[in-house]
Protein backbone atom coordinates (compact mmCIF):
# COMPACT_ATOMS: atom_id res chain seq x y z
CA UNK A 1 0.00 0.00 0.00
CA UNK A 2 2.41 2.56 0.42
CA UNK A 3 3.37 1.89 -3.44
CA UNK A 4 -0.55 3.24 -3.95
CA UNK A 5 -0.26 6.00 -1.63
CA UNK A 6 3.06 7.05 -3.73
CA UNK A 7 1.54 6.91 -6.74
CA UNK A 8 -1.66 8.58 -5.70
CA UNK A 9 0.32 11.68 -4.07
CA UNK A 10 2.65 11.82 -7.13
CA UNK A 11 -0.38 12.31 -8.99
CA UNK A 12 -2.32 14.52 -7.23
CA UNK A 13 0.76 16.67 -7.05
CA UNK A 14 0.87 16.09 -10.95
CA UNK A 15 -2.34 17.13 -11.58
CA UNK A 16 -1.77 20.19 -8.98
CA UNK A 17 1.13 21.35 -10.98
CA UNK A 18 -0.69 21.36 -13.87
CA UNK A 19 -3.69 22.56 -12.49
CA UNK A 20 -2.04 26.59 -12.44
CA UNK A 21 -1.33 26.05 -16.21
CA UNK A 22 -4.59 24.91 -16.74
CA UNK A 23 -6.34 27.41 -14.59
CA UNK A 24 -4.58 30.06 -15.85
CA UNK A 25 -5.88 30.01 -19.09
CA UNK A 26 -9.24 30.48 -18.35
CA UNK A 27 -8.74 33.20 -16.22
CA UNK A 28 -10.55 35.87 -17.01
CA UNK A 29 -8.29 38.39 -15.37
CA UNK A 30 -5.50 37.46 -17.71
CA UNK A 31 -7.45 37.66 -20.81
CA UNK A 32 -8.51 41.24 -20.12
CA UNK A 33 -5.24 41.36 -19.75
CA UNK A 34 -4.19 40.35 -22.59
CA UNK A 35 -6.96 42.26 -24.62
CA UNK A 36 -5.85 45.15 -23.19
CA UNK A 37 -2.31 44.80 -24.43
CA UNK A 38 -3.20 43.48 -27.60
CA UNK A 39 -5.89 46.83 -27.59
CA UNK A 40 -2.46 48.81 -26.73
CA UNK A 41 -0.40 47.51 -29.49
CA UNK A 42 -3.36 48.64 -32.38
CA UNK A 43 -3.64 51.46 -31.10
CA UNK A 44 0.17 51.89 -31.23
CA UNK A 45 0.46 51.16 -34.70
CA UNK A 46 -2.76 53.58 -35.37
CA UNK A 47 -0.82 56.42 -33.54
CA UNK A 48 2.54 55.36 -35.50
CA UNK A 49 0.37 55.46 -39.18
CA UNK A 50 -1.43 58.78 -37.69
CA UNK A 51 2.05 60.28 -36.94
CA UNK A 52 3.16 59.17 -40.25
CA UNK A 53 -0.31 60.55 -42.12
CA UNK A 54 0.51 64.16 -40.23
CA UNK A 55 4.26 63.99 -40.99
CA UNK A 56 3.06 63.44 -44.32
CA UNK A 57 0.35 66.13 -44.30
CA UNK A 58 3.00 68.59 -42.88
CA UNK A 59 5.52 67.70 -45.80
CA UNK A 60 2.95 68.24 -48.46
CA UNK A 61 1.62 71.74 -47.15
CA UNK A 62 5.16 72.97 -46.48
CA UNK A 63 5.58 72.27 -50.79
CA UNK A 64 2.50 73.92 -51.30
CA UNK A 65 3.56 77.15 -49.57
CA UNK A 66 6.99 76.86 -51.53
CA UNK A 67 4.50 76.66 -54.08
CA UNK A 68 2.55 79.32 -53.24
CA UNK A 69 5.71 81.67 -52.65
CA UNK A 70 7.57 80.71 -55.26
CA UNK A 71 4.38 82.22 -57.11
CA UNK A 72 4.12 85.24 -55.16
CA UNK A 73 7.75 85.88 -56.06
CA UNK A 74 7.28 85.34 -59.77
CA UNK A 75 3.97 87.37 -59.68
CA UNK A 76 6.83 90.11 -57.83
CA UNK A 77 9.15 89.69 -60.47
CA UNK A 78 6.46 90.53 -62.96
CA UNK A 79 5.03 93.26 -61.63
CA UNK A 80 8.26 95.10 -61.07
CA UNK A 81 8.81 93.66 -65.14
CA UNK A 82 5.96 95.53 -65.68
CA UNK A 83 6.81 98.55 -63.53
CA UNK A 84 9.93 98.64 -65.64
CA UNK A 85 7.88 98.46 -69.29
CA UNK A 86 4.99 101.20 -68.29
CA UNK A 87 8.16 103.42 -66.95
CA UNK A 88 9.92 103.07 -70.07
CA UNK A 89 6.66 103.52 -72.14
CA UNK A 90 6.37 107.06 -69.68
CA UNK A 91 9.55 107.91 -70.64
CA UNK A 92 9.48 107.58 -74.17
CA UNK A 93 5.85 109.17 -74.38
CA UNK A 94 7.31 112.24 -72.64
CA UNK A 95 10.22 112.05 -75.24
CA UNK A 96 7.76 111.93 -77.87
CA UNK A 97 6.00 115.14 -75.91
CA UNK A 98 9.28 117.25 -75.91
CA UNK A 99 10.71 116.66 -78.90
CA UNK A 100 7.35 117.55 -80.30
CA UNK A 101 7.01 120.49 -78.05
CA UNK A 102 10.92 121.25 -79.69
CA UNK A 103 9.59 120.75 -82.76
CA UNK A 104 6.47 122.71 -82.36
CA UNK A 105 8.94 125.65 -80.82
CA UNK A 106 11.54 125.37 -83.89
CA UNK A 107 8.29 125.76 -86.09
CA UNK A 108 6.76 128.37 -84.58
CA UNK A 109 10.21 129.98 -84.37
CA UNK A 110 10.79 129.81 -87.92
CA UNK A 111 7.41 131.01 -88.99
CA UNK A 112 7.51 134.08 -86.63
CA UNK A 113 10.71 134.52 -88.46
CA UNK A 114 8.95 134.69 -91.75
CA UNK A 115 6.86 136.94 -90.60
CA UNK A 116 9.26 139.27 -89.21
CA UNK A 117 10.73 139.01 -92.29
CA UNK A 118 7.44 139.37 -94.32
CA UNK A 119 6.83 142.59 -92.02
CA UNK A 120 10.12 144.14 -93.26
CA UNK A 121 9.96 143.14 -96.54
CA UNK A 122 6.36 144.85 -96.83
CA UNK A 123 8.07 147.90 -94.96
CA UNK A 124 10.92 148.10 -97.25
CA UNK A 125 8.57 147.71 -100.21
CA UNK A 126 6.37 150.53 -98.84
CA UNK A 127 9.18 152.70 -98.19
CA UNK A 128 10.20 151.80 -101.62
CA UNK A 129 6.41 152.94 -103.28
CA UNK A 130 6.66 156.28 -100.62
CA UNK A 131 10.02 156.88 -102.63
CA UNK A 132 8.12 156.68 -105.59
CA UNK A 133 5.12 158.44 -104.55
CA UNK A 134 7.70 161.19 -103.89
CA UNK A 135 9.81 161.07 -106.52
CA UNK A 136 6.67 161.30 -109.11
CA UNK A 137 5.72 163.64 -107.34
CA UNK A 138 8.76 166.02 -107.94
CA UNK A 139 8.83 164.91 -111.09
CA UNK A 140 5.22 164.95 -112.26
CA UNK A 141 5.76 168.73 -113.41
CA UNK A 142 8.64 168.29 -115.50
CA UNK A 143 7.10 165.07 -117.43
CA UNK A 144 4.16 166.70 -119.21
CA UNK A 145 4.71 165.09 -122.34
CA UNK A 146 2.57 162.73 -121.82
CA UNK A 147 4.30 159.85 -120.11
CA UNK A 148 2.36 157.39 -117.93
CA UNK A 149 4.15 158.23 -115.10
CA UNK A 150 6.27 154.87 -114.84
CA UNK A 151 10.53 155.19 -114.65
CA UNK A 152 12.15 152.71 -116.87
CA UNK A 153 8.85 151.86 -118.54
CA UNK A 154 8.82 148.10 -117.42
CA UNK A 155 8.83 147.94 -113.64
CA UNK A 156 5.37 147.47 -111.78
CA UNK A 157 4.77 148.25 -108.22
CA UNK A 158 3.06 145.31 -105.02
CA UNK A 159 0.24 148.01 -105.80
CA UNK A 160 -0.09 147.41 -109.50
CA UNK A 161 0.48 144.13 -109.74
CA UNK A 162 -2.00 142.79 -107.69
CA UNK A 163 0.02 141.58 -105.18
CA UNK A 164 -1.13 141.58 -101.47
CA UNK A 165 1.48 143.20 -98.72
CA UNK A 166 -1.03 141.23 -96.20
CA UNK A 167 -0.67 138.17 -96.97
CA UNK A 168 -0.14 135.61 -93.92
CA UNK A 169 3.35 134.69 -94.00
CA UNK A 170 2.78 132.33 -91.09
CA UNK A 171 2.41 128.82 -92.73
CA UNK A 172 -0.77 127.66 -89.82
CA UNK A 173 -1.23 124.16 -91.30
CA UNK A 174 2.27 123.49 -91.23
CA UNK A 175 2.31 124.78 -87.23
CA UNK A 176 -0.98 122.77 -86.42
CA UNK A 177 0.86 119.22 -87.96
CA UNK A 178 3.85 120.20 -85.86
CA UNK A 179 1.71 120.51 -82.86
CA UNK A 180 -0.44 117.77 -83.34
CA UNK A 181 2.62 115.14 -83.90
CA UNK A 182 3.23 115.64 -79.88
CA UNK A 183 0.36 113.85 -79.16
CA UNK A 184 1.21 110.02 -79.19
């Protein structure tokens, strides 16, 4: 009997050992436990992909605001291109205006001269009929014989030729195309 009572206390010590094993996994304890850190670990990797999503997010809006200045700094570059055109296009418009303006002066310059000149011409040619006035005039006694009254017998006068001592001698058309090739 004592071989039976060996045998029955090995095996009830067997089946005690093995009982913790086998009571351990049903215990509900440890499988909340293990949910949990099973739970944990998702959620881990869901936090690593979100981190990875945002990184990515942050990447792609940082290239869109290189984008977006890299625009503002060619739309920059083309205004001040533009600047630089409509300053040049000011420039040569108010080249256009004074050389015009020059133009207009030189013209208006030269046609006062002409009619300075005109002025003394007429002057000289009535000083030059006066003359004449007065020199028929002393000697419209002695020619009785019945001379017209002319010296040389071929000249002619501004007054008998028909020939007008007012006469413009400022050329207006000419001054009005100088003037109006300022305007652009």
């Amino acid at each position: 009997m004592h071989l039976a009572s060996l045998i029955s206390s090995c095996s009830l010590l067997l089946l005690l050992g093995a009982l913790p094993a086998w009571a351990a996994n049903n215990d509900p304890l440890e499988k909340v436990i293990e949910g949990i850190n099973r739970g944990l670990s998702n959620a881990e990797r869901e936090v690593g992909k979100a981190l990875e999503g945002i990184n990515n997010g942050i990447t792609q809006a940082g290239r869109e605001v290189e984008k977006v200045f890299n625009g503002l700094s060619h739309l920059g570059s083309q205004a001040g291109k533009e600047l630089d055109r409509g300053v040049n296009d000011l420039n040569h418009g108010l080249d256009k205006v004074a050389h015009g303006i020059n133009s207009g002066v030189g013209q208006a310059g030269k046609e006062a001269e002409k009619f300075v000149h005109g002025v003394n011409n007429a002057a000289g040619q009535v000083g030059k009929e006066a003359d004449k006035v007065i020199q028929g005039a002393h000697h419209g006694g002695a020619h009785q014989d019945g001379s017209t009254g002319h010296h040389g017998g071929g000249a002619t006068t501004t007054l008998t030729s028909g020939a007008s001592v007012n006469k413009p001698f400022i050329n207006f058309p000419a001054l009005w195309r100088s003037v109006a090739n300022i305007m652009p």
